[in-house]
C-alpha atoms as a PDB file:
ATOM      1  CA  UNK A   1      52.713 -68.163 -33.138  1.00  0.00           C
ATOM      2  CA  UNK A   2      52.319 -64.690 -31.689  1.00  0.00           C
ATOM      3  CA  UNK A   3      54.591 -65.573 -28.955  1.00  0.00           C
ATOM      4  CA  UNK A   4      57.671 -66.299 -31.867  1.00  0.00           C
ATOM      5  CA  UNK A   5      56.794 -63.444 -33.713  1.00  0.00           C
ATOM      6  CA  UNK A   6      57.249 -61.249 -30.056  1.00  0.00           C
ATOM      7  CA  UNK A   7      60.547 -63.059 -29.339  1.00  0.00           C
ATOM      8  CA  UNK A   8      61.972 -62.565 -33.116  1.00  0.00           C
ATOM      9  CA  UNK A   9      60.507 -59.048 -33.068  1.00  0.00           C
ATOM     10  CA  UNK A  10      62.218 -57.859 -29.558  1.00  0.00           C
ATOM     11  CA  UNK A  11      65.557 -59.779 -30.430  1.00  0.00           C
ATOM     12  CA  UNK A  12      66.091 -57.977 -33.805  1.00  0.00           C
ATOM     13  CA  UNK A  13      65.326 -54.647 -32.305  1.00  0.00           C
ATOM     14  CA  UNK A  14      67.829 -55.412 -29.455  1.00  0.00           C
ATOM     15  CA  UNK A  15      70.429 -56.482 -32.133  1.00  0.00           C
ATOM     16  CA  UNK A  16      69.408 -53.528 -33.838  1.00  0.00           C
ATOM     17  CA  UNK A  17      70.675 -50.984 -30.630  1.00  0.00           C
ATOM     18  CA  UNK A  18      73.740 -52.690 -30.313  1.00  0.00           C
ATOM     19  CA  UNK A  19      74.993 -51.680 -33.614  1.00  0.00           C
ATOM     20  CA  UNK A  20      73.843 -47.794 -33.654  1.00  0.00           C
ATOM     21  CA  UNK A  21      75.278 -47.593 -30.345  1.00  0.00           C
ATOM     22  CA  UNK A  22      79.149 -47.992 -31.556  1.00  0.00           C
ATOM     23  CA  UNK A  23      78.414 -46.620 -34.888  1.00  0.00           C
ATOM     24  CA  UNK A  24      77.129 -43.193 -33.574  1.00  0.00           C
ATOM     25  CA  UNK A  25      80.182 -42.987 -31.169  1.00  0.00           C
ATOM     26  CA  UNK A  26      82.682 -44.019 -34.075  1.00  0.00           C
ATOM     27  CA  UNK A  27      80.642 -41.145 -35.906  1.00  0.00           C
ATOM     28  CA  UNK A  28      81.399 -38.223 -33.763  1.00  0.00           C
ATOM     29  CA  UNK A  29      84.986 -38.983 -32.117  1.00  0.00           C
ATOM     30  CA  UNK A  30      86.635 -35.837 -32.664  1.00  0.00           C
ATOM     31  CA  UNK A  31      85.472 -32.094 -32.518  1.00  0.00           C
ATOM     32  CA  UNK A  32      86.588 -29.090 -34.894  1.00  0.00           C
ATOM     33  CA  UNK A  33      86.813 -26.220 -32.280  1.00  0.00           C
ATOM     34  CA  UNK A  34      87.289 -22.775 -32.497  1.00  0.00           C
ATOM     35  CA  UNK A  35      86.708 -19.325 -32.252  1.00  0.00           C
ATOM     36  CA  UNK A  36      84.070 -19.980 -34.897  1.00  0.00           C
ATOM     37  CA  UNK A  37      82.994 -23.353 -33.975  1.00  0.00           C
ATOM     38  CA  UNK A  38      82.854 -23.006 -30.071  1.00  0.00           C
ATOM     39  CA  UNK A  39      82.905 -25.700 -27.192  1.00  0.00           C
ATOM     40  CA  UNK A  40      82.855 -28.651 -28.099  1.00  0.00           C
ATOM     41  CA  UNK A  41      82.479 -27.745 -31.670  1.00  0.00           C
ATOM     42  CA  UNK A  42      81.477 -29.779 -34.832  1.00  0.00           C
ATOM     43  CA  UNK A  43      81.388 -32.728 -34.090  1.00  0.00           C
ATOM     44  CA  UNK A  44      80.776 -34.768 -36.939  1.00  0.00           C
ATOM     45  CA  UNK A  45      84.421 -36.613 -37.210  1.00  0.00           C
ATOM     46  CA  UNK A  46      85.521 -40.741 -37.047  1.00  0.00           C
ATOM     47  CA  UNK A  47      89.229 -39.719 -37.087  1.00  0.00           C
ATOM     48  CA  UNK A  48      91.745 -36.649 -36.186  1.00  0.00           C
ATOM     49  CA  UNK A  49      93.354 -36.822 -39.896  1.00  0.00           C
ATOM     50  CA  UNK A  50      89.689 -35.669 -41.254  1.00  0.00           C
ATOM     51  CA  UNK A  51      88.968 -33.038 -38.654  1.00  0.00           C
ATOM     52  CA  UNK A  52      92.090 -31.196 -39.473  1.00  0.00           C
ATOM     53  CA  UNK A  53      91.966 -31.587 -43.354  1.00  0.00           C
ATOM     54  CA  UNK A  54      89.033 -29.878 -42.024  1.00  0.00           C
ATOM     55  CA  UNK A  55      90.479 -27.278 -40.126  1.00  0.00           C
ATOM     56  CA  UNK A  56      93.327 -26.766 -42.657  1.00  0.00           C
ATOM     57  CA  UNK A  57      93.978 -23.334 -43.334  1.00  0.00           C
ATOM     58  CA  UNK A  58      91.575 -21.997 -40.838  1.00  0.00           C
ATOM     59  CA  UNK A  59      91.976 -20.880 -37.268  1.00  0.00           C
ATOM     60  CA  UNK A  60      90.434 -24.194 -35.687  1.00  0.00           C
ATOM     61  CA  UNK A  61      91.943 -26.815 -34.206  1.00  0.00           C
ATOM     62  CA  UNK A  62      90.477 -30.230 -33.621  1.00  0.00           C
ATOM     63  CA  UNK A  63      90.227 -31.801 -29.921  1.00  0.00           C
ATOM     64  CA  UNK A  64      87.959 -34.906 -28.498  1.00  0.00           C
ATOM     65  CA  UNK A  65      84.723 -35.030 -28.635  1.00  0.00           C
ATOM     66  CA  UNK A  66      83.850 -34.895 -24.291  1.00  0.00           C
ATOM     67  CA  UNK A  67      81.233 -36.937 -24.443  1.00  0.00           C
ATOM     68  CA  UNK A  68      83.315 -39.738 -26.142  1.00  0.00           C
ATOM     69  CA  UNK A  69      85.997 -39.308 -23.440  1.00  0.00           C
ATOM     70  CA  UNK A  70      83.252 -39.369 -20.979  1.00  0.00           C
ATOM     71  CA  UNK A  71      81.972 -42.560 -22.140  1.00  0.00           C
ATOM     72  CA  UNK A  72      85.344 -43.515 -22.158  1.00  0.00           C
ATOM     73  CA  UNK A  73      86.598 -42.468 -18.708  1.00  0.00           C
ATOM     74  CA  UNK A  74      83.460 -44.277 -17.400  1.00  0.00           C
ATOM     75  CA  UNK A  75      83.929 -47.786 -19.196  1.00  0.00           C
ATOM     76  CA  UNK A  76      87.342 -48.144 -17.480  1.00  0.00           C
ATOM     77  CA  UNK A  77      86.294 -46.655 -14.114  1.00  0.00           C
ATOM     78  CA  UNK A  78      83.188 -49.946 -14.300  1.00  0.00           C
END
């Protein structure tokens, strides 16, 4: 019995990394950068249309988060 409730326990809590894995990347895909904002910015965007409603009327500009491309880069490179 305590041997099921170990296997049931470690397999939800792998199934459980796997999704805030991808959902933390979609999360922060794109950067609002700046004077204000810096390198790499806020980044706190799933898509480029909502970083620049964002940056509308402002002096920022909105550019890829680097550790997303980094991720990125190295997933092909494997």
């Amino acid at each position: 019995m305590k041997r099921r409730l170990l296997i049931a326990a470690a397999t939800l809590s792998f199934v459980a990394c796997l999704g805030c894995s991808t959902s933390a990347v979609a999360q922060d895909r794109y950067c609002l950068q700046g004077r204000t904002w810096g390198y790499p910015g806020n980044c706190q965007f799933a898509s480029y249309a909502q970083c620049m409603a964002t940056a509308s009327g402002t002096h920022a500009y909105c550019g890829i988060n680097p550790r997303y491309a980094q991720a990125r880069r190295y997933r092909e490179y494997r």
